[in-house]
N, C-alpha and C. Protein backbone atom coordinates (compact mmCIF):
# COMPACT_ATOMS: atom_id res chain seq x y z
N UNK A 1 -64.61 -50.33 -29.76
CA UNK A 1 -63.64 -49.67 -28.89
C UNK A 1 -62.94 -48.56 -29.65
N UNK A 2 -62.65 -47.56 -28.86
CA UNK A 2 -61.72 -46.51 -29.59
C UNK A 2 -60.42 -46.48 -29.13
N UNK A 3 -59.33 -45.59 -29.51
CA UNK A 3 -58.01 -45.67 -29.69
C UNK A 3 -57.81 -44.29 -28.74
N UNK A 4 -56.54 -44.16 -27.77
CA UNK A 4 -56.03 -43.41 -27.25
C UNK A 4 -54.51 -43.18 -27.83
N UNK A 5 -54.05 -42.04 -27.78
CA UNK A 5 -52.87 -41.34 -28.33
C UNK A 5 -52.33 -41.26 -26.99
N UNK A 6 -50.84 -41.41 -27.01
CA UNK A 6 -49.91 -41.66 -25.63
C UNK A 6 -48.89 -41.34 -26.30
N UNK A 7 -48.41 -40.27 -25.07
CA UNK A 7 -46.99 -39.51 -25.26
C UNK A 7 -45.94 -40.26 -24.14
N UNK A 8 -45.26 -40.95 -24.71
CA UNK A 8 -44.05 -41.25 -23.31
C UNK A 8 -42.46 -40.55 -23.83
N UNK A 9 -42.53 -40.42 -22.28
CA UNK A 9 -41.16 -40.31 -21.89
C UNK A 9 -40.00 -41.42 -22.35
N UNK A 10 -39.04 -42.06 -22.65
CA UNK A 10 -38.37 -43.14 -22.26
C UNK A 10 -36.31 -42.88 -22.03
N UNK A 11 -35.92 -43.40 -21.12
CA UNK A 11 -34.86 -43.10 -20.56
C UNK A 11 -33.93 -44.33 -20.70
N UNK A 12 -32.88 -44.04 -20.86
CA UNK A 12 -31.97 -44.78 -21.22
C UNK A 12 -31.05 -45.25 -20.05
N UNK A 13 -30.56 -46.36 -19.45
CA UNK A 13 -29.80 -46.34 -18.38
C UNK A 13 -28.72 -46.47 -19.47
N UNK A 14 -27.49 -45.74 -18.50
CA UNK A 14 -25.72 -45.05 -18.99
C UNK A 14 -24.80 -46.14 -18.75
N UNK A 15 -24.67 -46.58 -20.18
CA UNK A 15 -23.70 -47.88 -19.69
C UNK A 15 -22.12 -47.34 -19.29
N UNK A 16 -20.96 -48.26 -18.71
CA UNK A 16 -20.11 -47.63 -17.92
C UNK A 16 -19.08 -46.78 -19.09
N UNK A 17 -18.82 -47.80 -19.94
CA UNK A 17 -18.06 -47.11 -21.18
C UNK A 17 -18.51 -45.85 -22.18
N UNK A 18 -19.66 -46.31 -22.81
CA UNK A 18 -19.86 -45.31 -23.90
C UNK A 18 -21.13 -44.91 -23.43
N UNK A 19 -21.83 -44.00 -24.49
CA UNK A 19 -23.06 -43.05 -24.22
C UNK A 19 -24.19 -44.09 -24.94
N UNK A 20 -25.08 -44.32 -24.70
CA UNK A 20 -26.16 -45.30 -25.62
C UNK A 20 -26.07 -44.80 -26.75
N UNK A 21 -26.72 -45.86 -27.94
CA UNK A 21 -26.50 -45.68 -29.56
C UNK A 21 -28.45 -45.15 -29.21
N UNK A 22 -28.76 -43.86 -29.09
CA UNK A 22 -30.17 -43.30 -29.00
C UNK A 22 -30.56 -43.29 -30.66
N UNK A 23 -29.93 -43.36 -31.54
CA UNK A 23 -30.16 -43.00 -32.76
C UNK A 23 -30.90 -44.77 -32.71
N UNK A 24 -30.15 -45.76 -32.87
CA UNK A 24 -30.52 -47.20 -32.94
C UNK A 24 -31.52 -47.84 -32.50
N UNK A 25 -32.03 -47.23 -31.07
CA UNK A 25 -32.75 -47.43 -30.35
C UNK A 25 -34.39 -46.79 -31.11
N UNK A 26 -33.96 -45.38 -30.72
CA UNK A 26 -35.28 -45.17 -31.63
C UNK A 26 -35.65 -45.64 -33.28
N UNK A 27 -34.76 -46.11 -34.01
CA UNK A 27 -35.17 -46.65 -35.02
C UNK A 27 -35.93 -48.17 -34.82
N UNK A 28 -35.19 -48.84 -33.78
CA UNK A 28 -36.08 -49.85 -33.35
C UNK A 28 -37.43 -49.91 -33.06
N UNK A 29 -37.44 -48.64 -32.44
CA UNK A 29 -39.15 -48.84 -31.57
C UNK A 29 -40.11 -47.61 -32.59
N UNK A 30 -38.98 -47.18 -33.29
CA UNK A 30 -40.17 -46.65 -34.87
C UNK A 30 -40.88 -47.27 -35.94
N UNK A 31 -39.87 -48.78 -35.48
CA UNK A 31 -40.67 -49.54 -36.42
C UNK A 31 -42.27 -50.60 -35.96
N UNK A 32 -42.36 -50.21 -34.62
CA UNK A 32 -43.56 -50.71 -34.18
C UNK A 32 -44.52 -50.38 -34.92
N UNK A 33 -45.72 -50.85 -34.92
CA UNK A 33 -46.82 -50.21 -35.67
C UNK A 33 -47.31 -49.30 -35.09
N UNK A 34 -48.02 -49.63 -34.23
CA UNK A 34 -48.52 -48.09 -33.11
C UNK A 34 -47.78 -46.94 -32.64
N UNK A 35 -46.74 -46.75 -33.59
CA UNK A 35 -45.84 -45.37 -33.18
C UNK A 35 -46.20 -44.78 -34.66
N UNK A 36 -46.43 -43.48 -34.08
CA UNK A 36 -46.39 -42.33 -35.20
C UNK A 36 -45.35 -41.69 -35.19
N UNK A 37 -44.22 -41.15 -33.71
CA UNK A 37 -43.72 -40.49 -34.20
C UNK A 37 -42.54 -41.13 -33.16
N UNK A 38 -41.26 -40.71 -33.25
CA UNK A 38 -40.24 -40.83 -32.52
C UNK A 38 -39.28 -39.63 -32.52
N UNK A 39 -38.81 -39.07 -31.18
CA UNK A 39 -37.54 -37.96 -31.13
C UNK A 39 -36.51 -38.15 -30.39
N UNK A 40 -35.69 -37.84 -30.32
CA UNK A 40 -34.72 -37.98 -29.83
C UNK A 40 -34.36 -36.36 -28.82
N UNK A 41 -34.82 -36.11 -27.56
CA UNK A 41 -34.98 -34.66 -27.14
C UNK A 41 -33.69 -34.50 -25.85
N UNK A 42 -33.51 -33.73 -25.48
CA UNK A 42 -31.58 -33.25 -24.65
C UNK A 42 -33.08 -33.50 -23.39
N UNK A 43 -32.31 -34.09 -22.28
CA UNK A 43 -32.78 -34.32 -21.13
C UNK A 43 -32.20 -33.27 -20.18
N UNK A 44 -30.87 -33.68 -19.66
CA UNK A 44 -29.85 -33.01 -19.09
C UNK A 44 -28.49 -32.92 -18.58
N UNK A 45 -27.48 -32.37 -18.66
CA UNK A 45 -26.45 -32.60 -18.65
C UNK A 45 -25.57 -33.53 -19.90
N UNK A 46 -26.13 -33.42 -21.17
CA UNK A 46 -25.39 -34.24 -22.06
C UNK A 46 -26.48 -35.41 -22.34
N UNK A 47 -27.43 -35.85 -21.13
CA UNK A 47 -28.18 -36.80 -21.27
C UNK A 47 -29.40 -36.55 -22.36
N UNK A 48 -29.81 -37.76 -22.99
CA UNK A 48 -30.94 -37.58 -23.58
C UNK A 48 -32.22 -38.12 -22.97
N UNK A 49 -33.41 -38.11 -23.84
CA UNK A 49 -34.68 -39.34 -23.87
C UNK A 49 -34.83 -39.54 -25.19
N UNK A 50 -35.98 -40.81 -25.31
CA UNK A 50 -36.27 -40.79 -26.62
C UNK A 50 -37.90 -40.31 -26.20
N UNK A 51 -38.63 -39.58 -27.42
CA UNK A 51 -39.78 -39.40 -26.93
C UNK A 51 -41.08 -39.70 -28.18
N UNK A 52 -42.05 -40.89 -27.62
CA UNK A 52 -42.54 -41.67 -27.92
C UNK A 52 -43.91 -41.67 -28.49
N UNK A 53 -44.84 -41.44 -29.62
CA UNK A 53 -46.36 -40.84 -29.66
C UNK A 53 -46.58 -41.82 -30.38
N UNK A 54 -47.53 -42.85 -29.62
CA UNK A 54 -48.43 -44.18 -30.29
C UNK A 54 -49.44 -43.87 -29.98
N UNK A 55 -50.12 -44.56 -31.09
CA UNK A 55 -51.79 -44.70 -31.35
C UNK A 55 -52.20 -46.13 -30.56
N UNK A 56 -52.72 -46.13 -29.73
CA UNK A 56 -52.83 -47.65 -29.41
C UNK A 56 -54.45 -47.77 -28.67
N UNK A 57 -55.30 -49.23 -29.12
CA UNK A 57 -56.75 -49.14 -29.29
C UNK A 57 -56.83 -49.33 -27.87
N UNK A 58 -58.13 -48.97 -27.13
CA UNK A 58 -58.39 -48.92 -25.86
C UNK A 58 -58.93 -50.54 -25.47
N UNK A 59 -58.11 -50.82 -24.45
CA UNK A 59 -58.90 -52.30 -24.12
C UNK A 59 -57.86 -52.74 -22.74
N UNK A 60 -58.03 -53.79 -21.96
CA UNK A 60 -57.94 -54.12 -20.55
C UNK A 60 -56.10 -54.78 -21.15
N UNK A 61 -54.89 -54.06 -20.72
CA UNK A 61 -53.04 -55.00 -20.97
C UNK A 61 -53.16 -54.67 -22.46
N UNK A 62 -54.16 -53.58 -22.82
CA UNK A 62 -53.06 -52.73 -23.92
C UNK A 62 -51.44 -51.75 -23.64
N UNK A 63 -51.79 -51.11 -23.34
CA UNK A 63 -50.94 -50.13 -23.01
C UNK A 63 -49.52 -51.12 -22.53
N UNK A 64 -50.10 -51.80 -21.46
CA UNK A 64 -49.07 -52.79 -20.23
C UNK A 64 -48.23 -53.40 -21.79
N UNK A 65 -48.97 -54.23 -23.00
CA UNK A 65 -48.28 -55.00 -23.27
C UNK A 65 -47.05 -53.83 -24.42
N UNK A 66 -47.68 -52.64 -24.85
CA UNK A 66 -46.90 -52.01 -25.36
C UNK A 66 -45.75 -51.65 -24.75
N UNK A 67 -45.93 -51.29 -23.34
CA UNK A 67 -44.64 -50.76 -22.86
C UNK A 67 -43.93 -52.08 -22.67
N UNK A 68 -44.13 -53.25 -22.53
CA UNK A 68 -43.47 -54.37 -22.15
C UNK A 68 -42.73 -54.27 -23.72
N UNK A 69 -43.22 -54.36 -24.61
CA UNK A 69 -42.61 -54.07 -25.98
C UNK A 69 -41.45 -53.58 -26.20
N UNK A 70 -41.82 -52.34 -25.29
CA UNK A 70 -40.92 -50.76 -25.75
C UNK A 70 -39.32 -51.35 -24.87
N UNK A 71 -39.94 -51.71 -23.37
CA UNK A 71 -38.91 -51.92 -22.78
C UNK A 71 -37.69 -53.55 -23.25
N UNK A 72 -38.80 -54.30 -23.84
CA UNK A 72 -37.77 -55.39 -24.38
C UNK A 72 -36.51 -55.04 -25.78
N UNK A 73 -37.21 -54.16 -26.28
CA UNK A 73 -36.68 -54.03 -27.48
C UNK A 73 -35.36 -53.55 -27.19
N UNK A 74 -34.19 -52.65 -26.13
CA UNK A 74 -33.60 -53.15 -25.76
C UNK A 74 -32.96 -53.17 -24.46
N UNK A 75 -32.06 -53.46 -24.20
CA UNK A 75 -31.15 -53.67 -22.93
C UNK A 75 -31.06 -52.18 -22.11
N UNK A 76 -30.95 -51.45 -22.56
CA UNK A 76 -30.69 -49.99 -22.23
C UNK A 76 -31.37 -49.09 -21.79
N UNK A 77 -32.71 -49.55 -21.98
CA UNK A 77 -34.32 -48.99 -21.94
C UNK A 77 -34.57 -48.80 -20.52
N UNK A 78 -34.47 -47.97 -19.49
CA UNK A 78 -34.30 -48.10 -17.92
C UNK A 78 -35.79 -47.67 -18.03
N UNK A 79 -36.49 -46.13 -18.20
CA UNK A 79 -37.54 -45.79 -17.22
C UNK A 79 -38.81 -45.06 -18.57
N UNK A 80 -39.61 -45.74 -18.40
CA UNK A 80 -40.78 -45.59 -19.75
C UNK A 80 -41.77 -44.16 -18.62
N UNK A 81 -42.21 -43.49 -18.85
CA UNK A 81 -43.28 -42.53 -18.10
C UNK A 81 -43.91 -41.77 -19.43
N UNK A 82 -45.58 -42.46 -18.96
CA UNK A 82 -46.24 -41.50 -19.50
C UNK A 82 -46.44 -40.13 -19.77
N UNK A 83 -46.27 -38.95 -20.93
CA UNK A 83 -46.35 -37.91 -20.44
C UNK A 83 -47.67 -36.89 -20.56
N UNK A 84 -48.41 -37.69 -21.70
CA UNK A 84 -49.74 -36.91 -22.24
C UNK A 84 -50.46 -38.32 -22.45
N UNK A 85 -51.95 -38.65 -22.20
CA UNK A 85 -52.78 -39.42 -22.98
C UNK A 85 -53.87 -38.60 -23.52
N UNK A 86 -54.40 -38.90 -24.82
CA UNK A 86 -56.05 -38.66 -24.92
C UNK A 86 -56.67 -39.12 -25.49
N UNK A 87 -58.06 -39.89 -25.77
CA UNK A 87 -59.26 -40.45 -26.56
C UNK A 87 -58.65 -39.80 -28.17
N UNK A 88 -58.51 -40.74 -28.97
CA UNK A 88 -59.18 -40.02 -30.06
C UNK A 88 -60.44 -40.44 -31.09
């Protein structure tokens, strides 16, 4: 089997008090193995994303179990969207 490269989106839901700790967050999900890269990019209005580029091998609840990953890691994690895939 070969490996596909995946760009996501990921969005933070706005808790009522403060702004999410985005710095914390992406250090969390940088430490996955299948991430190469992590950013932190201005969304809009003050809002951010974090934005996500894993290597992950091609096979049938890959992907599914990564994002289940991405989204447990934590509380804050509202909306994961793919934005680029490709074979490599």
């Amino acid at each position: 089997m070969g490996e596909v490269v995946i760009k996501y989106k990921v969005t933070l839901d706005q808790p009522e008090e403060d702004s999410p700790d985005y710095e914390t967050i992406a250090d969390r999900i940088s430490g996955f193995k299948e991430v190469q890269t992590v950013e932190i990019k201005p969304l809009a209005f003050g809002m951010m994303f974090i934005e996500i580029q894993a290597v992950l091998s091609e096979g049938d609840g890959i992907v599914d179990g990564f994002e289940d990953r991405v989204r447990e890691s934590d509380e804050l994690i509202g909306q994961i969207e793919a934005l680029e895939m490709g074979r490599l």
